[in-house]
PDBML (XML) file of the C-alpha atoms, coordinates in Angstrom:
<?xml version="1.0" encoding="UTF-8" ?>
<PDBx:datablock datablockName="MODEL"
   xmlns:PDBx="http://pdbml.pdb.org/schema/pdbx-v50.xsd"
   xmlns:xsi="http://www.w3.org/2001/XMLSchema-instance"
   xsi:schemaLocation="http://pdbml.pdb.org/schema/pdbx-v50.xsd pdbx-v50.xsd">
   <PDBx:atom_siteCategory>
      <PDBx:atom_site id="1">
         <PDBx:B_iso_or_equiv>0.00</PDBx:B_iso_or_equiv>
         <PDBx:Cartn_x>21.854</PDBx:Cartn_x>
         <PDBx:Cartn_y>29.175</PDBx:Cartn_y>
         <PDBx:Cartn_z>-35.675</PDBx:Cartn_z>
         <PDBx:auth_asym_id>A</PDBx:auth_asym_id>
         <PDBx:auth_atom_id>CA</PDBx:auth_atom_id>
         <PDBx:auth_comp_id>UNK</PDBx:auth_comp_id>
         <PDBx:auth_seq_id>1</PDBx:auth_seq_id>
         <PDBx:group_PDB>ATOM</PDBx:group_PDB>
         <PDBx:label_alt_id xsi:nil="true" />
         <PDBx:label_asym_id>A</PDBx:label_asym_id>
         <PDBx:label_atom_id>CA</PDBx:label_atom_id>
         <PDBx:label_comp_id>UNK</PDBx:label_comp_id>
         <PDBx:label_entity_id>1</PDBx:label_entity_id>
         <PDBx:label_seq_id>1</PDBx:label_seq_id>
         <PDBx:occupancy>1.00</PDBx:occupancy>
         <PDBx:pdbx_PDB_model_num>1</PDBx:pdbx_PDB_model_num>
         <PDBx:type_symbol>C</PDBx:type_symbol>
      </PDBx:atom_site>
      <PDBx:atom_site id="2">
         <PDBx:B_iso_or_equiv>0.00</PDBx:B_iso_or_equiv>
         <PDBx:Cartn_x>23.972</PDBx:Cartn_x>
         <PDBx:Cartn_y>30.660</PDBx:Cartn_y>
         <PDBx:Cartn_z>-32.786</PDBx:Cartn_z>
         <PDBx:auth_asym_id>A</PDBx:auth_asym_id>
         <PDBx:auth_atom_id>CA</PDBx:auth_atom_id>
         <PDBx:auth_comp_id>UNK</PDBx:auth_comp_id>
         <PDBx:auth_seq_id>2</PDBx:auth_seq_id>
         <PDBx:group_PDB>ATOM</PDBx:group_PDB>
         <PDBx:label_alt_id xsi:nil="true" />
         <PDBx:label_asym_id>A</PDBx:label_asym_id>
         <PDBx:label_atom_id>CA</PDBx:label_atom_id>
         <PDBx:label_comp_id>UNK</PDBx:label_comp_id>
         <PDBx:label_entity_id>1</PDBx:label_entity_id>
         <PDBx:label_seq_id>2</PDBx:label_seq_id>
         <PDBx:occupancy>1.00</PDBx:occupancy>
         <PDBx:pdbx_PDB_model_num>1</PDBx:pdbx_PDB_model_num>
         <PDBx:type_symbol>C</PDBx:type_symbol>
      </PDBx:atom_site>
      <PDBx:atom_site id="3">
         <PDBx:B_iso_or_equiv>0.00</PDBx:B_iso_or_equiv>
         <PDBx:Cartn_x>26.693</PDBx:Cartn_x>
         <PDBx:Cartn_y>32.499</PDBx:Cartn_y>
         <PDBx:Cartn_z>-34.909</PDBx:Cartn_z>
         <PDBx:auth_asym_id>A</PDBx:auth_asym_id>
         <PDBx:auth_atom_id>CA</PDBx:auth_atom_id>
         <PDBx:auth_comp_id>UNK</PDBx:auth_comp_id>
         <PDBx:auth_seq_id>3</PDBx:auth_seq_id>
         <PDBx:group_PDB>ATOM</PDBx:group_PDB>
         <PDBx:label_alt_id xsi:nil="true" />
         <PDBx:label_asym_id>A</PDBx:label_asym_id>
         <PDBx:label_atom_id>CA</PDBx:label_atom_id>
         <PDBx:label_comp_id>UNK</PDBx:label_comp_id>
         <PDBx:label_entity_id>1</PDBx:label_entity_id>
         <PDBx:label_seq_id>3</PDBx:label_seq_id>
         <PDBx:occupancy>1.00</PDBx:occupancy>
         <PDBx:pdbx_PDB_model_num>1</PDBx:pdbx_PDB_model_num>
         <PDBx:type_symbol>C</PDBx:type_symbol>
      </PDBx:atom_site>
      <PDBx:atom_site id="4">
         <PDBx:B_iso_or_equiv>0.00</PDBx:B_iso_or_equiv>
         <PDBx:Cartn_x>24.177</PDBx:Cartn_x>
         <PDBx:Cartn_y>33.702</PDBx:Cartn_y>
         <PDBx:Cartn_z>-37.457</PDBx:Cartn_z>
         <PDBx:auth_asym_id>A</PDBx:auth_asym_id>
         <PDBx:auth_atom_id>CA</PDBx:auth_atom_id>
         <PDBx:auth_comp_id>UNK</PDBx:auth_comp_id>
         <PDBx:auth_seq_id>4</PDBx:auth_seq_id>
         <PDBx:group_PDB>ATOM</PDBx:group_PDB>
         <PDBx:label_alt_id xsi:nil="true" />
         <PDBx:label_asym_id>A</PDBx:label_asym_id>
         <PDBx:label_atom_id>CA</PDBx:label_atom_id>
         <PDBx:label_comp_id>UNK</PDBx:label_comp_id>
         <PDBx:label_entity_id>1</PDBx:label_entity_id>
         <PDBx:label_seq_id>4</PDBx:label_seq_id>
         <PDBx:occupancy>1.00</PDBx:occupancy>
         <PDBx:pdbx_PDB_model_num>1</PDBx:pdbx_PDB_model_num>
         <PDBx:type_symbol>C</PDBx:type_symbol>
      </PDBx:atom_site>
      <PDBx:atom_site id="5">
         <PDBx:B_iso_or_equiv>0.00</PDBx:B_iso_or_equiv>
         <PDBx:Cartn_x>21.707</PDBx:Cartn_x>
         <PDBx:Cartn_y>35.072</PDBx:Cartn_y>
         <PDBx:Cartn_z>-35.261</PDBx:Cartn_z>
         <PDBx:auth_asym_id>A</PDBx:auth_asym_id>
         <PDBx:auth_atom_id>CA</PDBx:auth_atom_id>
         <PDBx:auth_comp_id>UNK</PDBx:auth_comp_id>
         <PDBx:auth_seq_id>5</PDBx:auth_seq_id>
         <PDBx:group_PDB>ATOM</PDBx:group_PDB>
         <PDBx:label_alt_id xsi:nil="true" />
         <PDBx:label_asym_id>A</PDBx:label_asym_id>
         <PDBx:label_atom_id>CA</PDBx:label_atom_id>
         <PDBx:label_comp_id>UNK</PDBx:label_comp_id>
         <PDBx:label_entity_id>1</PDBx:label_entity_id>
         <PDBx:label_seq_id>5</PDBx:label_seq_id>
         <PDBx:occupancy>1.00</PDBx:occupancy>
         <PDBx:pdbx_PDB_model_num>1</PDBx:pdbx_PDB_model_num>
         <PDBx:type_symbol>C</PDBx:type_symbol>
      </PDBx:atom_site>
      <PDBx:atom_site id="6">
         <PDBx:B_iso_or_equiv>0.00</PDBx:B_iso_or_equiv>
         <PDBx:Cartn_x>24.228</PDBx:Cartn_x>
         <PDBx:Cartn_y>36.288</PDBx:Cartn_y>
         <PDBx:Cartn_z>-33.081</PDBx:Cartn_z>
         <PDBx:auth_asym_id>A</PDBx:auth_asym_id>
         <PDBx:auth_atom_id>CA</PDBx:auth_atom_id>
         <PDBx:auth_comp_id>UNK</PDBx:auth_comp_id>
         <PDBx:auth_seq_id>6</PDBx:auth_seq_id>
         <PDBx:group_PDB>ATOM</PDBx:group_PDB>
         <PDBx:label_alt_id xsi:nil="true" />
         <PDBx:label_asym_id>A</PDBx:label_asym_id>
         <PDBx:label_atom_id>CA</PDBx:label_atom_id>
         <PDBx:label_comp_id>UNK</PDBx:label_comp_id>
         <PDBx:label_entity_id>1</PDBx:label_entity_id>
         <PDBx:label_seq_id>6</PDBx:label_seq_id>
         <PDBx:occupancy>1.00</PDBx:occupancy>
         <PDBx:pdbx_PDB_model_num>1</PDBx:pdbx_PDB_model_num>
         <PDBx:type_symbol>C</PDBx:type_symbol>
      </PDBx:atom_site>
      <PDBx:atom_site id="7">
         <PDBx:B_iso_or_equiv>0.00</PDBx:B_iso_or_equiv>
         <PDBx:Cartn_x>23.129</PDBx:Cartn_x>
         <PDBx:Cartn_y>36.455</PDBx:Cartn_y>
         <PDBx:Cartn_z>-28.795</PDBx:Cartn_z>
         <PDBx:auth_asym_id>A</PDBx:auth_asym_id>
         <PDBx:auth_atom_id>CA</PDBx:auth_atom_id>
         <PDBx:auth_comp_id>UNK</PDBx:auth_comp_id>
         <PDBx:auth_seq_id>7</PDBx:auth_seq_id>
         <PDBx:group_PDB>ATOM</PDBx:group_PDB>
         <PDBx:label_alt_id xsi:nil="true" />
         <PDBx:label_asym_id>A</PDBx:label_asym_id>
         <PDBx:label_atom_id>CA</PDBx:label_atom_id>
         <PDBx:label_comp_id>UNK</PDBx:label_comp_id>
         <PDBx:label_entity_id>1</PDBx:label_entity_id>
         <PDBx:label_seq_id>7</PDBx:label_seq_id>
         <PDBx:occupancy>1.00</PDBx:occupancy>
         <PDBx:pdbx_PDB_model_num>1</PDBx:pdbx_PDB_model_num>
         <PDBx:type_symbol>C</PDBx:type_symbol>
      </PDBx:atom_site>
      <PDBx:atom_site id="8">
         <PDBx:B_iso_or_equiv>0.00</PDBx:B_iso_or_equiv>
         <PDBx:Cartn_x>20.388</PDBx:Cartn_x>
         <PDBx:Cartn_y>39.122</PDBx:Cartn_y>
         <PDBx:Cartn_z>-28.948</PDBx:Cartn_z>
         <PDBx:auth_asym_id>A</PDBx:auth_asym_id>
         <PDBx:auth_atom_id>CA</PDBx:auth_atom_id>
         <PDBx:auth_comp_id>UNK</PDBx:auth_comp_id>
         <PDBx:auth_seq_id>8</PDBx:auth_seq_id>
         <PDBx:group_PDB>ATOM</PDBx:group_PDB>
         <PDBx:label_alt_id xsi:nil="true" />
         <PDBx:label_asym_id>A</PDBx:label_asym_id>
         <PDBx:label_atom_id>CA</PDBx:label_atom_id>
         <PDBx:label_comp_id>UNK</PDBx:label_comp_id>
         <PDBx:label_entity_id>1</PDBx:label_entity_id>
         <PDBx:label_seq_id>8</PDBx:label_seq_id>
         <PDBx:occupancy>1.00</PDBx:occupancy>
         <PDBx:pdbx_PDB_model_num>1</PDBx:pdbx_PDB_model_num>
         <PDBx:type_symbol>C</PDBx:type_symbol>
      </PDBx:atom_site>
      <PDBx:atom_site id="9">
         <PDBx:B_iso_or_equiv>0.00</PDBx:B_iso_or_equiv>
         <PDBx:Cartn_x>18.448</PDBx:Cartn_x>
         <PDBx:Cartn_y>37.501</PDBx:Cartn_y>
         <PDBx:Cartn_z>-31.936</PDBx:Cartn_z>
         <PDBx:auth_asym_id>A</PDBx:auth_asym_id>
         <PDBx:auth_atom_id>CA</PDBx:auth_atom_id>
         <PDBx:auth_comp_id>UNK</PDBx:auth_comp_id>
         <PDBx:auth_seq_id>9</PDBx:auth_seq_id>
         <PDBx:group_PDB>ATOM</PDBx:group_PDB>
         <PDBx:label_alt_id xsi:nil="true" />
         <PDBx:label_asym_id>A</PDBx:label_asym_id>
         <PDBx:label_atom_id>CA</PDBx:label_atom_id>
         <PDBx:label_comp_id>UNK</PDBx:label_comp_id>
         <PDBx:label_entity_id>1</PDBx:label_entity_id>
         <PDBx:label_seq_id>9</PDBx:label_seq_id>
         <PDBx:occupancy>1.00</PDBx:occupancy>
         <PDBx:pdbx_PDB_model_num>1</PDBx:pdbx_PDB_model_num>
         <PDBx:type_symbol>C</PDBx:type_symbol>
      </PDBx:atom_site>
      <PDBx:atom_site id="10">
         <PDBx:B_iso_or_equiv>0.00</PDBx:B_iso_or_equiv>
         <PDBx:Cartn_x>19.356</PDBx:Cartn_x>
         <PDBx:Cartn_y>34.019</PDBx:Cartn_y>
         <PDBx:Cartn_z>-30.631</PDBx:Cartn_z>
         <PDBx:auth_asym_id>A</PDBx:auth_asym_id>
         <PDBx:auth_atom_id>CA</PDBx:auth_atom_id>
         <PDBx:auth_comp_id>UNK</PDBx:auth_comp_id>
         <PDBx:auth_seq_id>10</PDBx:auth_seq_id>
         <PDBx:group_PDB>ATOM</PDBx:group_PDB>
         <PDBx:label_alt_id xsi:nil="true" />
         <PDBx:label_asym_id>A</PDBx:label_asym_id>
         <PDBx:label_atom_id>CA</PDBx:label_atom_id>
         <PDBx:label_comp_id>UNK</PDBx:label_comp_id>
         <PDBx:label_entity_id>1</PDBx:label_entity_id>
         <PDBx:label_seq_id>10</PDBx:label_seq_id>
         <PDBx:occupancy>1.00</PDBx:occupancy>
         <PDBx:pdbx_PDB_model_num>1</PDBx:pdbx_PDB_model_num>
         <PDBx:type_symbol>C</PDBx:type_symbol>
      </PDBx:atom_site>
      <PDBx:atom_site id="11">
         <PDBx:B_iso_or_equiv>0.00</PDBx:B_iso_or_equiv>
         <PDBx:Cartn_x>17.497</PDBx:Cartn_x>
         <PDBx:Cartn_y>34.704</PDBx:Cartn_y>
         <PDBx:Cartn_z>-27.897</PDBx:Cartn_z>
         <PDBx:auth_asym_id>A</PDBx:auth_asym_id>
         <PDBx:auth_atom_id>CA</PDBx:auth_atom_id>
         <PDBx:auth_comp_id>UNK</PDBx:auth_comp_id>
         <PDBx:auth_seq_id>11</PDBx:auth_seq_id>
         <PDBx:group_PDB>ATOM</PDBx:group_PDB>
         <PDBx:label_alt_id xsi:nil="true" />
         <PDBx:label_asym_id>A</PDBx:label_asym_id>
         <PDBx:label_atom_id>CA</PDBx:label_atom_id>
         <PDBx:label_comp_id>UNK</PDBx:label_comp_id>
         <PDBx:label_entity_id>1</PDBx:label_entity_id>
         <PDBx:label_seq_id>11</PDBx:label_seq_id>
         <PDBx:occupancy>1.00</PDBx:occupancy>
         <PDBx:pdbx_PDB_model_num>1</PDBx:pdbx_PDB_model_num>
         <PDBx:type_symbol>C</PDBx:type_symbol>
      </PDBx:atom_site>
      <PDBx:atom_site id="12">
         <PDBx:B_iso_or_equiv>0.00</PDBx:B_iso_or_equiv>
         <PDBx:Cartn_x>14.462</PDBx:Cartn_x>
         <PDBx:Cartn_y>35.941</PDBx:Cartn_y>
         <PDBx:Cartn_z>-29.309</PDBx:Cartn_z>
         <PDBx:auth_asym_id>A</PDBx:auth_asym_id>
         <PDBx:auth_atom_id>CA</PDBx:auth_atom_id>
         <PDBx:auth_comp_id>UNK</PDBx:auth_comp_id>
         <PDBx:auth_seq_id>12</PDBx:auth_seq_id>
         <PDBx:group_PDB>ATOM</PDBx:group_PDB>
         <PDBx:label_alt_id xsi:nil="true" />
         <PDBx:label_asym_id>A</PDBx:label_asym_id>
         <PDBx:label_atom_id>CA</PDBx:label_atom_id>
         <PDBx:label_comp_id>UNK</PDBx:label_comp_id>
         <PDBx:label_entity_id>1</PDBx:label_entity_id>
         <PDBx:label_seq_id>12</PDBx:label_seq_id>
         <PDBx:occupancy>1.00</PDBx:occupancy>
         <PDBx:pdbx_PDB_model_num>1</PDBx:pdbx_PDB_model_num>
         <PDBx:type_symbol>C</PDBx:type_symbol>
      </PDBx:atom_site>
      <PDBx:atom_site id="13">
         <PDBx:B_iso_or_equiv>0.00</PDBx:B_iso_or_equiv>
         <PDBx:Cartn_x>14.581</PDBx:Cartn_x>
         <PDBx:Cartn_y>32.702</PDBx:Cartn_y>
         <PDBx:Cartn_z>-31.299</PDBx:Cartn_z>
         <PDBx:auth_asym_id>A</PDBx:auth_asym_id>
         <PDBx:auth_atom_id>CA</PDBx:auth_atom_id>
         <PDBx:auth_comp_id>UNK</PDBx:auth_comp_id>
         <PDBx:auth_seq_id>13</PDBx:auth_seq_id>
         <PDBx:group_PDB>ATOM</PDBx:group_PDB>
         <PDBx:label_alt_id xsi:nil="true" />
         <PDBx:label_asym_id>A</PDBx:label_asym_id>
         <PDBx:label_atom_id>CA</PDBx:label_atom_id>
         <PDBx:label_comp_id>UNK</PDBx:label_comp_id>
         <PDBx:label_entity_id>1</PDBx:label_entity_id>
         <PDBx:label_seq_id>13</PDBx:label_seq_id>
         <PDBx:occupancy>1.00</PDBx:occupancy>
         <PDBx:pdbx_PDB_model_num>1</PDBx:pdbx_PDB_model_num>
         <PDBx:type_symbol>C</PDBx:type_symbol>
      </PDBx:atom_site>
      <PDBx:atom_site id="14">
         <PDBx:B_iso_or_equiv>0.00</PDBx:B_iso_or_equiv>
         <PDBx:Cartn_x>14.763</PDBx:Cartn_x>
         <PDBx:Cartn_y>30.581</PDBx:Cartn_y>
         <PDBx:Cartn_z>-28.101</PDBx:Cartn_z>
         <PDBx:auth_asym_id>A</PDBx:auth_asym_id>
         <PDBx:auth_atom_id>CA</PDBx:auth_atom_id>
         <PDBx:auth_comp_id>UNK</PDBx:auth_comp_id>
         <PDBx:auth_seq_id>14</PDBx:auth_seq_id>
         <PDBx:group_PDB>ATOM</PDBx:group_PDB>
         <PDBx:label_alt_id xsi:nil="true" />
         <PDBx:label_asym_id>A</PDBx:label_asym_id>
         <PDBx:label_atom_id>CA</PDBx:label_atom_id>
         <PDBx:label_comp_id>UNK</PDBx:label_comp_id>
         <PDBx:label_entity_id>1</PDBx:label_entity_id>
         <PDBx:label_seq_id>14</PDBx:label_seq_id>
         <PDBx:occupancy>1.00</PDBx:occupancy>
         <PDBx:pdbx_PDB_model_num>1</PDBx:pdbx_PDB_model_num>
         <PDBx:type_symbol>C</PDBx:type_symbol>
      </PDBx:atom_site>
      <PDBx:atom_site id="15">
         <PDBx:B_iso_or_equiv>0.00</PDBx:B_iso_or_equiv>
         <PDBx:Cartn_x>11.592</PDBx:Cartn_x>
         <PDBx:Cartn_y>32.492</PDBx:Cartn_y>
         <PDBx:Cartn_z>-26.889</PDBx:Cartn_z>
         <PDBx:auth_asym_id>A</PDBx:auth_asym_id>
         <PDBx:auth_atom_id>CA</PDBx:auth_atom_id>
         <PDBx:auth_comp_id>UNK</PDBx:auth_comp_id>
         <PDBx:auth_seq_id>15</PDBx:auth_seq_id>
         <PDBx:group_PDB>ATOM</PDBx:group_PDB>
         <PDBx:label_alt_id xsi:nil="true" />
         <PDBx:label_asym_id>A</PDBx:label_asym_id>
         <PDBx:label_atom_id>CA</PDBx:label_atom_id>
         <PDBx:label_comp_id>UNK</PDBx:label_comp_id>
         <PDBx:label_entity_id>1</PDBx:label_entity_id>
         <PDBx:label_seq_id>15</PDBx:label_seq_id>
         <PDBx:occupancy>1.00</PDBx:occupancy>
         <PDBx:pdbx_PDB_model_num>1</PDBx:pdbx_PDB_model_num>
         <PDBx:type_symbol>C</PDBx:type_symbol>
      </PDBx:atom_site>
      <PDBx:atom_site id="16">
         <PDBx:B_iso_or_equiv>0.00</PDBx:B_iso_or_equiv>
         <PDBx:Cartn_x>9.537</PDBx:Cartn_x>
         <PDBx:Cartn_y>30.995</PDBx:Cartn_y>
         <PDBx:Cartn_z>-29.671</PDBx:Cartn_z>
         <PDBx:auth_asym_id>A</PDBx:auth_asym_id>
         <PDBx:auth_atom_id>CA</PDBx:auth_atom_id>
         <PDBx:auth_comp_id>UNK</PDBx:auth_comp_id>
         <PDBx:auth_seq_id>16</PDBx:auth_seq_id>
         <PDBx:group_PDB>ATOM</PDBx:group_PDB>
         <PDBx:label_alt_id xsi:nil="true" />
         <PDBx:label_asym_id>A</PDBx:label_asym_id>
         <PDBx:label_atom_id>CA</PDBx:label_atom_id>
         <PDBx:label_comp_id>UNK</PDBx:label_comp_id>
         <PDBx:label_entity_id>1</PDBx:label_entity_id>
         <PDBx:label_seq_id>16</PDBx:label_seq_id>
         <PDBx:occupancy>1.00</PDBx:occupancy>
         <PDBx:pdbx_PDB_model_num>1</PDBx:pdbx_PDB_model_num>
         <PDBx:type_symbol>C</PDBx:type_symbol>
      </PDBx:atom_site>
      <PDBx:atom_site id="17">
         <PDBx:B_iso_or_equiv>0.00</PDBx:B_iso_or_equiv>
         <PDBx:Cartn_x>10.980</PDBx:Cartn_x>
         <PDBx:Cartn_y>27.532</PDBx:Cartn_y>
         <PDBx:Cartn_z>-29.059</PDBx:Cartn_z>
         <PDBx:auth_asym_id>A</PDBx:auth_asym_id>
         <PDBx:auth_atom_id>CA</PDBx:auth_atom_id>
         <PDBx:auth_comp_id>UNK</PDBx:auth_comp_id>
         <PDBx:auth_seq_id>17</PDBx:auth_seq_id>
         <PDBx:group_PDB>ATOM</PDBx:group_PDB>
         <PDBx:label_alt_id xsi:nil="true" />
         <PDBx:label_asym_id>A</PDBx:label_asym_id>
         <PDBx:label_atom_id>CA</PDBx:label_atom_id>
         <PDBx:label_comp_id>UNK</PDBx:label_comp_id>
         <PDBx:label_entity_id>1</PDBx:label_entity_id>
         <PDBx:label_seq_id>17</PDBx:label_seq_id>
         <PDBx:occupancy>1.00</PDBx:occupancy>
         <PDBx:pdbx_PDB_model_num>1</PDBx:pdbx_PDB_model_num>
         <PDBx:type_symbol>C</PDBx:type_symbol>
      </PDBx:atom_site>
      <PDBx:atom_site id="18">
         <PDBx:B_iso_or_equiv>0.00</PDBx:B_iso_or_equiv>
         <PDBx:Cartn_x>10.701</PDBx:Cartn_x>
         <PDBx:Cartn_y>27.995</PDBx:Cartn_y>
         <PDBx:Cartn_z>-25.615</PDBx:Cartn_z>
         <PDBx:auth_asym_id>A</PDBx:auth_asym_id>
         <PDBx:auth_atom_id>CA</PDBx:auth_atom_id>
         <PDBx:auth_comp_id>UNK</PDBx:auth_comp_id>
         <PDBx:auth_seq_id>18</PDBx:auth_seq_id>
         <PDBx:group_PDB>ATOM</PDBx:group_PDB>
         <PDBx:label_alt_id xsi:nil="true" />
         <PDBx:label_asym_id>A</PDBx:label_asym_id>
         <PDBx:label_atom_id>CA</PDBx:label_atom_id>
         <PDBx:label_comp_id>UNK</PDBx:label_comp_id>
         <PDBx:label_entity_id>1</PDBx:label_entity_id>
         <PDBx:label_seq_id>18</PDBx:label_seq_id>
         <PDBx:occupancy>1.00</PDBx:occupancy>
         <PDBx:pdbx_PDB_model_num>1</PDBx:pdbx_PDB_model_num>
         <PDBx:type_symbol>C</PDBx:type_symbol>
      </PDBx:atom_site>
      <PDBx:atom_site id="19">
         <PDBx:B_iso_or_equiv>0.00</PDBx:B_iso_or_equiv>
         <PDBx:Cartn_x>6.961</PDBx:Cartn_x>
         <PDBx:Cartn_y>28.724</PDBx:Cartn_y>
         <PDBx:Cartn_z>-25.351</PDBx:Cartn_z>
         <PDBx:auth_asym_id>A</PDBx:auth_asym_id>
         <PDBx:auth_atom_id>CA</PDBx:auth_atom_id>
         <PDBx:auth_comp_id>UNK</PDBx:auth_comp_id>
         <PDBx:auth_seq_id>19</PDBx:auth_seq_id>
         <PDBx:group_PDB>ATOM</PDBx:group_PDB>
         <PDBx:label_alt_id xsi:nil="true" />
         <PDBx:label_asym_id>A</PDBx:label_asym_id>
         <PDBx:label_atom_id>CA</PDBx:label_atom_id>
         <PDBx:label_comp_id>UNK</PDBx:label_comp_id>
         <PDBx:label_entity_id>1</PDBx:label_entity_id>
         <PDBx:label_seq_id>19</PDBx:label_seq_id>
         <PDBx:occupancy>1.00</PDBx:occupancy>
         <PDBx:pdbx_PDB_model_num>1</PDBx:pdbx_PDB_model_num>
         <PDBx:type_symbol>C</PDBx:type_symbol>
      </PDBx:atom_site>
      <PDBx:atom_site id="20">
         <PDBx:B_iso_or_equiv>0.00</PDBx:B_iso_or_equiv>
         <PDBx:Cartn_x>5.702</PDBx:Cartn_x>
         <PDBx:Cartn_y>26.184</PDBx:Cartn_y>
         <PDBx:Cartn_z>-27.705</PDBx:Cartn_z>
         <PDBx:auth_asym_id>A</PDBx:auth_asym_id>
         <PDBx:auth_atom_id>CA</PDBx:auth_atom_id>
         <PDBx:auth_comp_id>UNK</PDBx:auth_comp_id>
         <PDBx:auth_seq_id>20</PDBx:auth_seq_id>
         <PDBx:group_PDB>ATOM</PDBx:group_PDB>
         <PDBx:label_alt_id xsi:nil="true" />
         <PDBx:label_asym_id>A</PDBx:label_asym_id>
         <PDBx:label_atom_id>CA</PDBx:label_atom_id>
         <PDBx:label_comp_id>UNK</PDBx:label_comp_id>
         <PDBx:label_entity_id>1</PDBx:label_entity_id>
         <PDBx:label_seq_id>20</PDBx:label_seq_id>
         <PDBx:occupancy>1.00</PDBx:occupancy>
         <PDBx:pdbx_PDB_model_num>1</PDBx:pdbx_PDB_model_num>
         <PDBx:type_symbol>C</PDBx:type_symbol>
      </PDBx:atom_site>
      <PDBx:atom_site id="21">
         <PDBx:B_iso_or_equiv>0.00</PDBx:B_iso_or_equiv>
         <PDBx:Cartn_x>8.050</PDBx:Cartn_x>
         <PDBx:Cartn_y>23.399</PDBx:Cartn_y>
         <PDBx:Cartn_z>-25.573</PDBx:Cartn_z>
         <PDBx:auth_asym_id>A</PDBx:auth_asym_id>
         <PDBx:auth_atom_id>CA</PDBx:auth_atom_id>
         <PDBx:auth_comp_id>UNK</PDBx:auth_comp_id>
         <PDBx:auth_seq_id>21</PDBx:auth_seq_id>
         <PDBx:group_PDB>ATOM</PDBx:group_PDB>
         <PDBx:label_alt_id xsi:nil="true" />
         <PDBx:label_asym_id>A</PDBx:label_asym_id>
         <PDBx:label_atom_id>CA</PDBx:label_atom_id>
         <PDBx:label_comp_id>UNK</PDBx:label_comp_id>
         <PDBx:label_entity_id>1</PDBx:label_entity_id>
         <PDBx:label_seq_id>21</PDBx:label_seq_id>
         <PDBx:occupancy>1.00</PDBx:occupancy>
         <PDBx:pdbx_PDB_model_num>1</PDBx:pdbx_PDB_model_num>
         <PDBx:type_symbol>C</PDBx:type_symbol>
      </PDBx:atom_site>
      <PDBx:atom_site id="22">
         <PDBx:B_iso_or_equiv>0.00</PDBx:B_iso_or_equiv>
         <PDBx:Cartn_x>5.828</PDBx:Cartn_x>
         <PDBx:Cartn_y>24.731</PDBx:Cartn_y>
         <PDBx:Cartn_z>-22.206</PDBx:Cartn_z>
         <PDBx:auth_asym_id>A</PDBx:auth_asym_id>
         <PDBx:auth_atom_id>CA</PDBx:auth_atom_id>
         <PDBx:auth_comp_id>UNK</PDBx:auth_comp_id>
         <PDBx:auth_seq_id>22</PDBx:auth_seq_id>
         <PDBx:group_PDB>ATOM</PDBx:group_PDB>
         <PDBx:label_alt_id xsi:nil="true" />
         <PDBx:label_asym_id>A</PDBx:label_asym_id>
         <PDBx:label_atom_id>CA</PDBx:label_atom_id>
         <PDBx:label_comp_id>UNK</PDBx:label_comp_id>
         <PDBx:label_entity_id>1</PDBx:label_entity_id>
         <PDBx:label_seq_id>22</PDBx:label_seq_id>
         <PDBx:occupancy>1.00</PDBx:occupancy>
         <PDBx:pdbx_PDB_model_num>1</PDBx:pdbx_PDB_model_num>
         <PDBx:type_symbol>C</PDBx:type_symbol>
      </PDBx:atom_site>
      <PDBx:atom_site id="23">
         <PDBx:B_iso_or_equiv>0.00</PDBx:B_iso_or_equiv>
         <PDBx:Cartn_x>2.991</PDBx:Cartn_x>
         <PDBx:Cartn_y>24.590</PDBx:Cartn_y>
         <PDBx:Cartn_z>-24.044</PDBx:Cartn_z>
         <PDBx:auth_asym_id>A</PDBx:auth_asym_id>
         <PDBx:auth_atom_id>CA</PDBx:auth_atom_id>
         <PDBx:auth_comp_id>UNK</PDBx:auth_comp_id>
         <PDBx:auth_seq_id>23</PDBx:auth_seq_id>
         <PDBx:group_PDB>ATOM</PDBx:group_PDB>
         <PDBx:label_alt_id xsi:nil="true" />
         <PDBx:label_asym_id>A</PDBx:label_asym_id>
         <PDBx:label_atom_id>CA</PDBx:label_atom_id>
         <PDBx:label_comp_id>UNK</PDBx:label_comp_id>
         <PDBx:label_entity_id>1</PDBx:label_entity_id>
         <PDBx:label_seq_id>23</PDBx:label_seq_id>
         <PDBx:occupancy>1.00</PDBx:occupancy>
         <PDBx:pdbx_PDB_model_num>1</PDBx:pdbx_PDB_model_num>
         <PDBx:type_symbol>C</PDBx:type_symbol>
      </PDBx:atom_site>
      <PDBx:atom_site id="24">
         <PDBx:B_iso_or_equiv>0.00</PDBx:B_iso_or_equiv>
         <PDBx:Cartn_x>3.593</PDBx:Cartn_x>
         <PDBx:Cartn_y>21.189</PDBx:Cartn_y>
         <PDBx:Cartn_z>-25.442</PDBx:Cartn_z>
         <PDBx:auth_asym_id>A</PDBx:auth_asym_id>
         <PDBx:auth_atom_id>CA</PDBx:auth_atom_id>
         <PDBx:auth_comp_id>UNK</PDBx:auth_comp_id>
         <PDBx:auth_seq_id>24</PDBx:auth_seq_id>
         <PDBx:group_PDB>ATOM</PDBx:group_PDB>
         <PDBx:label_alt_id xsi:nil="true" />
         <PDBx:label_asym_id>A</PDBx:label_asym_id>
         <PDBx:label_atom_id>CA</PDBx:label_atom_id>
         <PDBx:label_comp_id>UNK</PDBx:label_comp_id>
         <PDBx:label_entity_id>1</PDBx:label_entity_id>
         <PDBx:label_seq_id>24</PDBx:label_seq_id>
         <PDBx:occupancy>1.00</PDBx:occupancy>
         <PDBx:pdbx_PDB_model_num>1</PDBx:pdbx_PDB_model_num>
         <PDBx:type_symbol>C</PDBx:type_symbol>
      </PDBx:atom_site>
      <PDBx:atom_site id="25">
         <PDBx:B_iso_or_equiv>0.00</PDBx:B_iso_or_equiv>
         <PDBx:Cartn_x>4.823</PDBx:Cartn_x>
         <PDBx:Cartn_y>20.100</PDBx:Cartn_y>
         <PDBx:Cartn_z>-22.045</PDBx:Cartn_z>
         <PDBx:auth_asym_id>A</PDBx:auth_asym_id>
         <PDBx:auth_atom_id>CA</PDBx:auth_atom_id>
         <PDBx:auth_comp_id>UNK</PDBx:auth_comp_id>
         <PDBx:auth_seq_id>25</PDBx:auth_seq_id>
         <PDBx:group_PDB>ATOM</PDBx:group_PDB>
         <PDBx:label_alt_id xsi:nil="true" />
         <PDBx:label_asym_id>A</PDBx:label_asym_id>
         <PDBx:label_atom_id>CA</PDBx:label_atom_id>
         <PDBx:label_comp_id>UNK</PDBx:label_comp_id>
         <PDBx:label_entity_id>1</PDBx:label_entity_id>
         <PDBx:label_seq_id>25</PDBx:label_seq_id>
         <PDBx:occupancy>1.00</PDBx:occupancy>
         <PDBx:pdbx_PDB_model_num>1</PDBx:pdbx_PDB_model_num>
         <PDBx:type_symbol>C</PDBx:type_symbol>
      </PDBx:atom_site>
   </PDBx:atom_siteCategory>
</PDBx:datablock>
């Protein structure tokens, strides 16, 4: 995920993760 993404898009990706884990939480 991390080397095709790249940082920047990685990111963006760990923002959708990252909400539905809080939510979820």
């Amino acid at each position: 995920v991390t080397r095709t993404l790249g940082i920047a898009r990685f990111g963006e990706f760990t923002l959708v993760i990252g909400t539905a884990q809080t939510i979820t939480g």
